[in-house]
Protein backbone atom coordinates (compact mmCIF):
# COMPACT_ATOMS: atom_id res chain seq x y z
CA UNK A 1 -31.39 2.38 47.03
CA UNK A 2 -34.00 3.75 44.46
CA UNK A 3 -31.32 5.17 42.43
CA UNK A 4 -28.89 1.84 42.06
CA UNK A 5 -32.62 -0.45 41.44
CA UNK A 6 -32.89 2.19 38.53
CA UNK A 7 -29.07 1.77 37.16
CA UNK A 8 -29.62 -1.59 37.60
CA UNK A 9 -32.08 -1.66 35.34
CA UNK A 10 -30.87 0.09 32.78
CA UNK A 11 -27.44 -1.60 32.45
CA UNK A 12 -29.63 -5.33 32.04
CA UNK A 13 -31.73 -3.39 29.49
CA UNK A 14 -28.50 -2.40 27.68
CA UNK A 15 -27.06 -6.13 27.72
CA UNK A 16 -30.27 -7.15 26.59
CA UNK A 17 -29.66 -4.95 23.89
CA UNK A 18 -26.52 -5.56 23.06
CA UNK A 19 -26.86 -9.43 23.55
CA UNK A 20 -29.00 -9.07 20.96
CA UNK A 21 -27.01 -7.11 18.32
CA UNK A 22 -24.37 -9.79 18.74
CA UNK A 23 -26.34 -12.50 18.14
CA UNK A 24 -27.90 -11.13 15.02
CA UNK A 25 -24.36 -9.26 13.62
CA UNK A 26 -22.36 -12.08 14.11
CA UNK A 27 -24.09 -15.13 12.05
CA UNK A 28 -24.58 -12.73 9.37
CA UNK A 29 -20.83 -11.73 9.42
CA UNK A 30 -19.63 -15.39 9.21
CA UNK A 31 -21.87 -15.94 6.43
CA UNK A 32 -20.21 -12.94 4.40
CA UNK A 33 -17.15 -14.25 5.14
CA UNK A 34 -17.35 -17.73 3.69
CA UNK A 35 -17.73 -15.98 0.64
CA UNK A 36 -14.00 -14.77 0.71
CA UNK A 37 -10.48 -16.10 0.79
CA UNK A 38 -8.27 -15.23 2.57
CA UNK A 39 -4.17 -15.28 2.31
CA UNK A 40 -1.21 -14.35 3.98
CA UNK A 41 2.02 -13.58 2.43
CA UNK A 42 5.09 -13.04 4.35
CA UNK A 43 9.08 -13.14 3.42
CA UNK A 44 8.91 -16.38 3.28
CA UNK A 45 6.42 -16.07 0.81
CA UNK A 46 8.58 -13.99 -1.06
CA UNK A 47 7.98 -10.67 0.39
CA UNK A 48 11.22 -8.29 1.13
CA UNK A 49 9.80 -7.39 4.93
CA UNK A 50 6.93 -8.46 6.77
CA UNK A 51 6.16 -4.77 7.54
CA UNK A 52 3.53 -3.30 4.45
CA UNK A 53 3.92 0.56 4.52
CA UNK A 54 1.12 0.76 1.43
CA UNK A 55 -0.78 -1.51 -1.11
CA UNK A 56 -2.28 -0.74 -4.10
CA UNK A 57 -3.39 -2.57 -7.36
CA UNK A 58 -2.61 -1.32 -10.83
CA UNK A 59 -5.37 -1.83 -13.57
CA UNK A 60 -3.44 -4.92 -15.36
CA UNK A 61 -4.01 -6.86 -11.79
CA UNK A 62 -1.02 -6.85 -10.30
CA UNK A 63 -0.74 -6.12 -6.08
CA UNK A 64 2.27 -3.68 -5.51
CA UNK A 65 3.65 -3.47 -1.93
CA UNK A 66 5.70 -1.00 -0.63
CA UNK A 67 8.13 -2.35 2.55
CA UNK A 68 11.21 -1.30 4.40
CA UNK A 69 12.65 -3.38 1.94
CA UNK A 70 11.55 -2.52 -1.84
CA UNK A 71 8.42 -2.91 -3.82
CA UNK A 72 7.08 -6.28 -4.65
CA UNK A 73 4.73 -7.09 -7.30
CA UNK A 74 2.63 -9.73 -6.69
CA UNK A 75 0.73 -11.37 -10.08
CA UNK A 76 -0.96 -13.42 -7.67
CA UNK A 77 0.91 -16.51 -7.78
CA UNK A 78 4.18 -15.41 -7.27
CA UNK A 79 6.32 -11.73 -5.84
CA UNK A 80 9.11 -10.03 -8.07
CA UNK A 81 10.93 -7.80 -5.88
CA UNK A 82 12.66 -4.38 -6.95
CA UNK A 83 15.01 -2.57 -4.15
CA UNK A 84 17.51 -0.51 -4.39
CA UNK A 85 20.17 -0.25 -7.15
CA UNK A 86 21.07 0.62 -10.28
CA UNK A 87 18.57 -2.39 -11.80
CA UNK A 88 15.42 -0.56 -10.17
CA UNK A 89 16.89 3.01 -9.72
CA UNK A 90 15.79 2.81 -6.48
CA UNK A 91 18.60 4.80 -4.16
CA UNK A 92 16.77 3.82 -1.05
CA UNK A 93 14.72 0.15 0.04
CA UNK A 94 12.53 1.82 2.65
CA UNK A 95 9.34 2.88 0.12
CA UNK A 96 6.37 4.30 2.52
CA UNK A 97 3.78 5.65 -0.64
CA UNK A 98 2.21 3.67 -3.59
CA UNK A 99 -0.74 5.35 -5.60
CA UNK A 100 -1.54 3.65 -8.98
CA UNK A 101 -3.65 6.25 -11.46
CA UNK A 102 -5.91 5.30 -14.16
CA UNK A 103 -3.69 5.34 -16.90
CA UNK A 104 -1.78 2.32 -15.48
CA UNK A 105 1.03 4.51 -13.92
CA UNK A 106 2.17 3.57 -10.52
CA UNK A 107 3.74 6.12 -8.17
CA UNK A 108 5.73 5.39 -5.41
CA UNK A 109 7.27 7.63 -2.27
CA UNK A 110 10.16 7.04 -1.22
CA UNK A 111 11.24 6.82 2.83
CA UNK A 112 14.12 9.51 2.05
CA UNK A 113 11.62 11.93 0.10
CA UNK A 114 12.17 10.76 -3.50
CA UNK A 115 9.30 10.32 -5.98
CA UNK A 116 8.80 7.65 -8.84
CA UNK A 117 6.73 7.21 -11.61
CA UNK A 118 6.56 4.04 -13.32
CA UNK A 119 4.96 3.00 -16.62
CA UNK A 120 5.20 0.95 -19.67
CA UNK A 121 8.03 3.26 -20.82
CA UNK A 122 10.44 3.32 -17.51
CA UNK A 123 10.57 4.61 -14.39
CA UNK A 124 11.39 8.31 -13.10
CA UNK A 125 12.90 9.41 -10.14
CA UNK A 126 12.31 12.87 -9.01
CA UNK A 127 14.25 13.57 -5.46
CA UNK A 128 12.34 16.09 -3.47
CA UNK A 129 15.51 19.05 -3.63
CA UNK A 130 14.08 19.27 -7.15
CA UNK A 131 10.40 18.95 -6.27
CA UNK A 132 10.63 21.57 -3.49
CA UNK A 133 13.36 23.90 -5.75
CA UNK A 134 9.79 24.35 -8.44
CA UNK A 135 7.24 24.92 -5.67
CA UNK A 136 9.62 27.43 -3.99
CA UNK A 137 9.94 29.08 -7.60
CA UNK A 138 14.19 28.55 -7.82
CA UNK A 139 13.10 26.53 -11.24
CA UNK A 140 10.44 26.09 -13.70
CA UNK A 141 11.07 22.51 -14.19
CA UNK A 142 11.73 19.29 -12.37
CA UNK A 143 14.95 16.93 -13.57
CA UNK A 144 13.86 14.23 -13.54
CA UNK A 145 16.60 10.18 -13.45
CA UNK A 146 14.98 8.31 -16.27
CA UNK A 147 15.44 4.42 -16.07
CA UNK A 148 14.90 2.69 -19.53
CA UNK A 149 15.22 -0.55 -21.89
CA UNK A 150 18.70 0.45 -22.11
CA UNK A 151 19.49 0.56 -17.87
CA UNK A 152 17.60 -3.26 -18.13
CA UNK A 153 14.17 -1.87 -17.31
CA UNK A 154 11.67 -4.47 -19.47
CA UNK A 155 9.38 -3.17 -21.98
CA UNK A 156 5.73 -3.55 -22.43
């Protein structure tokens, strides 16, 4: 009996405790919040899938999402949407990777293995044969697909 007064005890101490913490934490939480806003964007919104593998933001301001579905650029009022085809050079939708650098480069993995690198100039694709062909030594160099002006890419 000694032993379940002491548990007892113990476990109104701890909701004490913890009816505390939540009463302090969560006034203080709403507060920080009201000084936020908040969206959701979906594909009706203009998204390509509802499912966001990555997001990252580039240093001119634009979001970049990477979906099932292509990459969408958001410039915060509306989403322009590159999947795959000769337009984009994208040879698969499904992107899983974005990583944008500080010289305003944005990088994107592909679902399939393939690697891009966008800038002001173009994008690249490098497929990972030729990635893993020079880190297994069978070539000095990667080959890289170069998408231009002259494949429709826009310039800077």
């Amino acid at each position: 009996m000694n032993l379940i007064n002491v548990i007892t005890a113990k476990l109104r101490h701890l909701f004490v405790i913890l009816l505390f913490v939540f009463t302090a934490i969560l006034p203080a939480q709403a507060a920080l919040s009201e000084n936020y806003q908040y969206d959701t964007w979906t594909s009706r919104d203009g998204l390509p899938h509802n499912s966001i593998n990555a997001i990252t933001q580039t240093e001119d301001g634009y979001l970049w999402f990477a979906t099932w579905e292509g990459i969408a650029r958001f410039n915060g009022k509306e989403f322009k949407v590159f999947t795959r085809g000769s337009a984009s050079g994208l040879i698969d939708s499904g992107v899983r990777a974005l990583y944008a650098d500080n010289d305003g480069s944005l990088f994107a993995g592909g679902s399939r293995g393939d690697f891009w690198l966008t800038s002001n100039r173009g994008i690249w694709r490098i497929t990972k044969q030729e990635a893993n062909a020079v880190a297994d030594g069978l070539q000095s160099e990667i080959n890289f697909i170069h998408y231009g002006e002259l494949d429709g890419m826009p310039t800077a």
